[in-house]
Protein backbone atom coordinates (compact mmCIF):
# COMPACT_ATOMS: atom_id res chain seq x y z
CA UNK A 1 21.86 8.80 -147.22
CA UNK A 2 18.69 9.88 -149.38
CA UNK A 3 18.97 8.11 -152.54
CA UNK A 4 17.90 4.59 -152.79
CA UNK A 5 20.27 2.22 -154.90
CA UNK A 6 18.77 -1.29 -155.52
CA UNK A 7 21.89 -2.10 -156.93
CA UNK A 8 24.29 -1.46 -154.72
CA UNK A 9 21.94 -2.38 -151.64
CA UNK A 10 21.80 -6.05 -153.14
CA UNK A 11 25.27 -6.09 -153.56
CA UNK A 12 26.01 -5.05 -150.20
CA UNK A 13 23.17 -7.73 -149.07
CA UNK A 14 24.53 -10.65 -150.70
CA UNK A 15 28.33 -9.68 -148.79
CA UNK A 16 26.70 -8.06 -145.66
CA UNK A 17 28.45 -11.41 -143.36
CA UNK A 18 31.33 -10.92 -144.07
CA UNK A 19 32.55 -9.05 -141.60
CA UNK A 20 30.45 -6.20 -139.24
CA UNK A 21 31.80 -3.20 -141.32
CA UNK A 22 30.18 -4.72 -144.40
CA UNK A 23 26.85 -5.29 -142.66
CA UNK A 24 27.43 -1.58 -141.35
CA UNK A 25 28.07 -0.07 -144.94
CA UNK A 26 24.57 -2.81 -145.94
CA UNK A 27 22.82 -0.83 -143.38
CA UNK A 28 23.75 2.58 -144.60
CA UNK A 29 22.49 1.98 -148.44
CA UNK A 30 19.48 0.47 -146.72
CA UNK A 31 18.62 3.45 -144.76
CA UNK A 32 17.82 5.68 -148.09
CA UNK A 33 14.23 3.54 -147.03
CA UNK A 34 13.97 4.15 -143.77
CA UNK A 35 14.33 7.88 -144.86
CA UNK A 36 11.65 7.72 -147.33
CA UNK A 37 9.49 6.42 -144.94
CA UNK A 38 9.56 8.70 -142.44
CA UNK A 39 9.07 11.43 -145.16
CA UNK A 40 5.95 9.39 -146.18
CA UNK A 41 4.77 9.86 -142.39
CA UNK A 42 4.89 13.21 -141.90
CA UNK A 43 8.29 12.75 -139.67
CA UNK A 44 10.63 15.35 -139.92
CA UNK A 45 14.62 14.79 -139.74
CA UNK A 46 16.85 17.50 -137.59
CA UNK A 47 16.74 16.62 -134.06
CA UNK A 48 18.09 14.54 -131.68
CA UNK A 49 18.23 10.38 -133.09
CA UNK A 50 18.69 6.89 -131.04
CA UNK A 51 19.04 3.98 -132.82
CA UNK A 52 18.16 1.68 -130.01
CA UNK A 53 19.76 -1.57 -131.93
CA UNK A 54 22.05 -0.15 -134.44
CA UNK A 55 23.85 -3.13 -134.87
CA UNK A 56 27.12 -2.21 -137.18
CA UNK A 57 26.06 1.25 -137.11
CA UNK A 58 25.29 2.02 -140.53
CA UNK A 59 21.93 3.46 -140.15
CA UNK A 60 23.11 5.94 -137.34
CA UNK A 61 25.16 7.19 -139.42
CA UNK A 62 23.14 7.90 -142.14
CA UNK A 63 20.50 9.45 -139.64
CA UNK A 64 23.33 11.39 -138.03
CA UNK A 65 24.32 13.10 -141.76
CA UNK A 66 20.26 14.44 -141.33
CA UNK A 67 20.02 15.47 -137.49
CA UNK A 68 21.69 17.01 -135.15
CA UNK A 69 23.17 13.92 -133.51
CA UNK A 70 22.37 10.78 -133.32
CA UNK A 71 23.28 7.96 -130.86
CA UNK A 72 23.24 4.42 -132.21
CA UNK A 73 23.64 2.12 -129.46
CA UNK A 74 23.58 -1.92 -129.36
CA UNK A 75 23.79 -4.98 -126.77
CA UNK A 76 26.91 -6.30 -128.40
CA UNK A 77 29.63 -3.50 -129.55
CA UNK A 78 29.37 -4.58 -132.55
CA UNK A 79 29.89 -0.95 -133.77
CA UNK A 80 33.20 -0.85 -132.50
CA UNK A 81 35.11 -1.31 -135.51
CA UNK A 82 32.56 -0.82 -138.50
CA UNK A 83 30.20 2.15 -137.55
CA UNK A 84 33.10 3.94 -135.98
CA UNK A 85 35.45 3.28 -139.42
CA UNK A 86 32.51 3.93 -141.52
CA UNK A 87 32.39 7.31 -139.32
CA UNK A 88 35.46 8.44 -140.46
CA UNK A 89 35.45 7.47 -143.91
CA UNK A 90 32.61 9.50 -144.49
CA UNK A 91 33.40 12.13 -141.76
CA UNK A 92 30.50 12.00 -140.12
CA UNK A 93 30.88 14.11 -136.56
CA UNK A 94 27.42 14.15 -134.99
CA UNK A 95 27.00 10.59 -133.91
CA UNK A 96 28.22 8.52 -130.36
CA UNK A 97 28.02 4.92 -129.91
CA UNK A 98 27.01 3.32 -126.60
CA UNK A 99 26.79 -0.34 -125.47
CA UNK A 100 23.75 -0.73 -123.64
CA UNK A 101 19.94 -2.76 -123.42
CA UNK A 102 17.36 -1.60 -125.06
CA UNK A 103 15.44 -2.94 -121.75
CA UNK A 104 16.92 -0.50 -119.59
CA UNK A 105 17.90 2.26 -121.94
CA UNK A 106 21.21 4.73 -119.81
CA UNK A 107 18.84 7.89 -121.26
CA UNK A 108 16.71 10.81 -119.23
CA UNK A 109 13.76 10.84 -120.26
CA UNK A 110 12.23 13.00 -123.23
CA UNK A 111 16.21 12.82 -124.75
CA UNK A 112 15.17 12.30 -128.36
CA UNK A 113 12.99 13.15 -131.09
CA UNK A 114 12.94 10.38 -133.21
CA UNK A 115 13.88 6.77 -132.21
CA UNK A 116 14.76 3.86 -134.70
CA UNK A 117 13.87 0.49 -134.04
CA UNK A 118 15.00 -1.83 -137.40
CA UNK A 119 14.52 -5.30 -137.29
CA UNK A 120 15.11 -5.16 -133.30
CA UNK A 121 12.26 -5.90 -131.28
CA UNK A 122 11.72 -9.86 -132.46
CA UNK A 123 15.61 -10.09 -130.71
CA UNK A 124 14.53 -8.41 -127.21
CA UNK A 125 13.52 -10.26 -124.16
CA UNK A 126 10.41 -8.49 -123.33
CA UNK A 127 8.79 -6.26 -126.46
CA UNK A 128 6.68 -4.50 -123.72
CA UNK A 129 9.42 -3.67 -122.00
CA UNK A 130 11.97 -2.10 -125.11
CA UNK A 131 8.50 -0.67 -126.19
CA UNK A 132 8.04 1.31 -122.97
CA UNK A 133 11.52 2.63 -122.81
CA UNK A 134 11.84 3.66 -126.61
CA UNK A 135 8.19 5.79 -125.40
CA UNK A 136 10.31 7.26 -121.83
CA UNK A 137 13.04 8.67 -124.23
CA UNK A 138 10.90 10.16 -126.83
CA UNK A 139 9.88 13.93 -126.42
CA UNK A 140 6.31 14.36 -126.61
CA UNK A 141 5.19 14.42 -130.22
CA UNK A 142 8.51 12.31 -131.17
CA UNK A 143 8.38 9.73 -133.35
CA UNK A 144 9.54 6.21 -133.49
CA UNK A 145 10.42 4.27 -136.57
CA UNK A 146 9.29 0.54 -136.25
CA UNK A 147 9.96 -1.87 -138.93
CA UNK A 148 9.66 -5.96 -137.89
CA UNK A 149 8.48 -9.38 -139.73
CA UNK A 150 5.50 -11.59 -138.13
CA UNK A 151 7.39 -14.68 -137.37
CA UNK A 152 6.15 -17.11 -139.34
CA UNK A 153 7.16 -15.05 -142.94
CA UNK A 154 10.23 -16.48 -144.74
CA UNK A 155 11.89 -12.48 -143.72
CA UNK A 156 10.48 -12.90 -140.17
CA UNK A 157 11.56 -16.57 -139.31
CA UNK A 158 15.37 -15.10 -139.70
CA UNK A 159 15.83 -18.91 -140.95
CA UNK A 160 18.11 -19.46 -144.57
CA UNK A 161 16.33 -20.19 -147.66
CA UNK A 162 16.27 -24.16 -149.32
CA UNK A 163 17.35 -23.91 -153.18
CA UNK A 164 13.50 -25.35 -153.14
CA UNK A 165 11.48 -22.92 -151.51
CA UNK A 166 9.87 -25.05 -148.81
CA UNK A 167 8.90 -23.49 -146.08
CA UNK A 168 10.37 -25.72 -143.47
CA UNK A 169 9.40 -23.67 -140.09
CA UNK A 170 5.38 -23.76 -141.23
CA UNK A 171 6.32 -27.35 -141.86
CA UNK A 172 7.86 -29.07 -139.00
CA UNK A 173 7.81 -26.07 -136.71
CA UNK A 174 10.72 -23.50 -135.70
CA UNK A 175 12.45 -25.70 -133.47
CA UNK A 176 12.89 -28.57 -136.05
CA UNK A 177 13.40 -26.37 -138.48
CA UNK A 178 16.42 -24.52 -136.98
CA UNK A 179 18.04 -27.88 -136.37
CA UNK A 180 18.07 -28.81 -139.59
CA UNK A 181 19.21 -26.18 -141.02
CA UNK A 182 22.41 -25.68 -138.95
CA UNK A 183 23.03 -29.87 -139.78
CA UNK A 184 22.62 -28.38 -143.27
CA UNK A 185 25.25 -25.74 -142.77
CA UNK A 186 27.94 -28.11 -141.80
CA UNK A 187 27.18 -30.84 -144.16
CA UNK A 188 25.67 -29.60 -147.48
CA UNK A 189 25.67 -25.80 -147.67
CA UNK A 190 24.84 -26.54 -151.51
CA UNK A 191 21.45 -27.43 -150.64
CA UNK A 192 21.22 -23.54 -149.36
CA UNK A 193 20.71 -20.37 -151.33
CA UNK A 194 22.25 -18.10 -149.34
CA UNK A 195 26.07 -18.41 -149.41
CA UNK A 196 27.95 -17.73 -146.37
CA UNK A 197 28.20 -13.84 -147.26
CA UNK A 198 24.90 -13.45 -146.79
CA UNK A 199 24.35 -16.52 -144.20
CA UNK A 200 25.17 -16.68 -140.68
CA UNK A 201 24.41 -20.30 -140.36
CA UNK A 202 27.29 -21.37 -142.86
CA UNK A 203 29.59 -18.45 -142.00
CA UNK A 204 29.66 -19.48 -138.31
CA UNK A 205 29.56 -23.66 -139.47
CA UNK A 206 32.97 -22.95 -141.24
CA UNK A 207 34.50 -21.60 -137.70
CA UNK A 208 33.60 -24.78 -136.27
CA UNK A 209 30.76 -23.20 -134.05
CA UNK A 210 27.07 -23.17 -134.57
CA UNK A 211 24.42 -20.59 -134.96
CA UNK A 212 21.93 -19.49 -132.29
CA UNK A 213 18.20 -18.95 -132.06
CA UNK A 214 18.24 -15.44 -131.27
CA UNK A 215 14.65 -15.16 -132.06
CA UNK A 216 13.09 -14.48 -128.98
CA UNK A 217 9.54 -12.74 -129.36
CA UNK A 218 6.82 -14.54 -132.29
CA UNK A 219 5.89 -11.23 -133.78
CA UNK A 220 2.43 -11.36 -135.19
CA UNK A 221 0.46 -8.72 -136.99
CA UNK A 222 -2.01 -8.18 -134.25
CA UNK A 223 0.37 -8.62 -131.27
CA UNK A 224 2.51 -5.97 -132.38
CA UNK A 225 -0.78 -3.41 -132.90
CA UNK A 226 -1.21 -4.84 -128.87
CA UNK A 227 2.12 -3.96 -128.01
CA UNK A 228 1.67 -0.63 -129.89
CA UNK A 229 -1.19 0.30 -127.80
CA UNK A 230 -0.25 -0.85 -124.47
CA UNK A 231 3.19 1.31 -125.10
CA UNK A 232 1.15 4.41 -125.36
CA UNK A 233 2.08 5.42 -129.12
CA UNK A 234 -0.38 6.64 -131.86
CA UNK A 235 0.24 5.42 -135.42
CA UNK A 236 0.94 7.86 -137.97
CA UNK A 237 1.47 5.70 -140.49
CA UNK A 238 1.56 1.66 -141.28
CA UNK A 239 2.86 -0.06 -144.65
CA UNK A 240 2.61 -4.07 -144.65
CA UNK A 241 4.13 -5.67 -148.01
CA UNK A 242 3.23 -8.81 -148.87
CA UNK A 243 5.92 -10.77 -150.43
CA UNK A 244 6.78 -11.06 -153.84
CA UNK A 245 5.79 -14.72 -154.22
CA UNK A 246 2.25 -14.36 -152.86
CA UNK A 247 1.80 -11.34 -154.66
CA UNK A 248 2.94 -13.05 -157.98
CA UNK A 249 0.64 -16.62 -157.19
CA UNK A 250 -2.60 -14.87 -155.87
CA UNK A 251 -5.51 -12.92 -157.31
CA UNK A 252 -5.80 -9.60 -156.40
CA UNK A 253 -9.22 -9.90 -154.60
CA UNK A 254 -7.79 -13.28 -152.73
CA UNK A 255 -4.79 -11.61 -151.52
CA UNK A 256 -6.42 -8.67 -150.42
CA UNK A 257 -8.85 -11.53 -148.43
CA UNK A 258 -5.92 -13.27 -147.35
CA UNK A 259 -3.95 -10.28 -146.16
CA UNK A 260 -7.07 -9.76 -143.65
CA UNK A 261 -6.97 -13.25 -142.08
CA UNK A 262 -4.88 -13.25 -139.03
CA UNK A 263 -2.99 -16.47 -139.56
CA UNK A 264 -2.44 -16.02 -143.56
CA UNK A 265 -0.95 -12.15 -143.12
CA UNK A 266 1.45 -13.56 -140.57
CA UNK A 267 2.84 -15.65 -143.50
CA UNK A 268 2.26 -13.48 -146.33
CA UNK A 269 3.42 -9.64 -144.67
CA UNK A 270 7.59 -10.09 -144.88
CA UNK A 271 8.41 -6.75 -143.61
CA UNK A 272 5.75 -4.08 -141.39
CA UNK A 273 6.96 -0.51 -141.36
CA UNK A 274 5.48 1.86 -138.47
CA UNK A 275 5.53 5.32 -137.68
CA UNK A 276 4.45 5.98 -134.37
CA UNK A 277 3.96 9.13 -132.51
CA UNK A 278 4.19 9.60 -128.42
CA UNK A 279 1.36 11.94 -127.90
């Protein structure tokens, strides 16, 4: 999947909870980007691909349709029936799915040549740890894909958006935050943006159950750069984007200030994108 469609990526974004094949077939548009980015890098496409936290499997697939296989493989099989329908739809062959932990990845060593890690390593129990085995895996000279939010970003919090953008987290801190917002979910979901397509909080508050923090690491700008290091990888490339709003509000001499201060970036950055090499 080369070809980047705004359109249909939003659409697919605002229905991607759902169910998992919709997130999968979100995940596929999306991964026209992921594409590009590697491209950007340097990184070539043709080898041997994990996705180590494919989710619904829409990414692997994408990858698979430019390697020569590609394993996507997740805690929860949440592949099961979404990545392996999408499969067939779009008869893709080279591609496997495997329930496993990143933490303790079931690979030899040096299996791959290019491992993806989207929007996975704020959900792990030890970043060290997933860091280290996506590195074991890689061949030398392979390449991992890295994309993450600092925590305390609107993207990275993984919290739902108020109608009025407050940003309750920063506010009152994550823990009082998350409460309120899953009291929000069951008793005015009006006062939310996100609908319950595209919001886990309300989707799960209409089954009678109630959302959990799976945020488990507080990604920061420079802990991530640590965790880079101690993991042995050299970066090829690194885009930060600054969000939309703070890009609209701020001077372009202040932002670029503001970008360099280590508790601002965390809030400004919504999405880092990494290429990394294992030397």
């Amino acid at each position: 999947m080369r070809s980047i469609d705004e359109a249909a990526i939003a659409s697919a974004a605002a229905g991607r909870f759902r169910s998992e094949y919709d997130y999968a077939v979100f995940e596929y548009l999306r991964s026209a980007k992921v594409i590009q980015a590697l491209e950007r890098s340097g990184a070539r496409l043709g080898g041997r691909v994990l996705d180590a936290g494919c989710g619904g499997g829409g990414t692997a697939l994408s990858l698979a349709e430019e390697s020569a296989f590609a394993v996507g493989l997740d805690l929860e099989a949440r592949f099961r029936d979404a990545g392996t329908r999408l499969a067939a739809e779009r008869t893709v062959t080279r591609v496997a799915f495997v329930q496993g932990d990143g933490g303790r990845l079931p690979f030899k060593g040096e299996s791959f040549d290019l491992v993806l890690s989207h929007s996975v390593i704020e959900h792990v129990s030890s970043a060290e740890g997933y860091l280290g085995e996506c590195h074991r895996v890689l061949r030398r000279g392979g390449v991992l894909y890295l994309s993450t939010a600092p925590f305390l970003s609107l993207a990275g919090a993984h919290l739902p958006r108020l109608l009025v953008p407050v940003p309750l987290h920063i506010l009152v801190g994550r823990p009082a935050a998350f409460r309120l917002f899953r009291f929000l979910a069951r008793r005015a979901p009006w006062a939310l943006r996100e609908k319950k397509e595209a919001n886990t909080f309300v989707a799960l508050a209409e089954q009678g159950r109630e959302k959990e923090d799976d945020l488990k690491q507080r990604v920061t700008v420079r802990r991530l750069s640590e965790w880079i290091r101690r993991a042995g990888f050299r970066a090829l490339r690194e885009e930060r984007h600054v969000t939309g709003f703070f890009r609209r509000a701020l001077p372009g001499p202040l932002r670029r200030w503001m970008e360099d201060t280590p508790w601002a970036q965390d809030v400004m950055i919504g999405h880092i994108q990494c290429v990394l090499e294992k030397p």
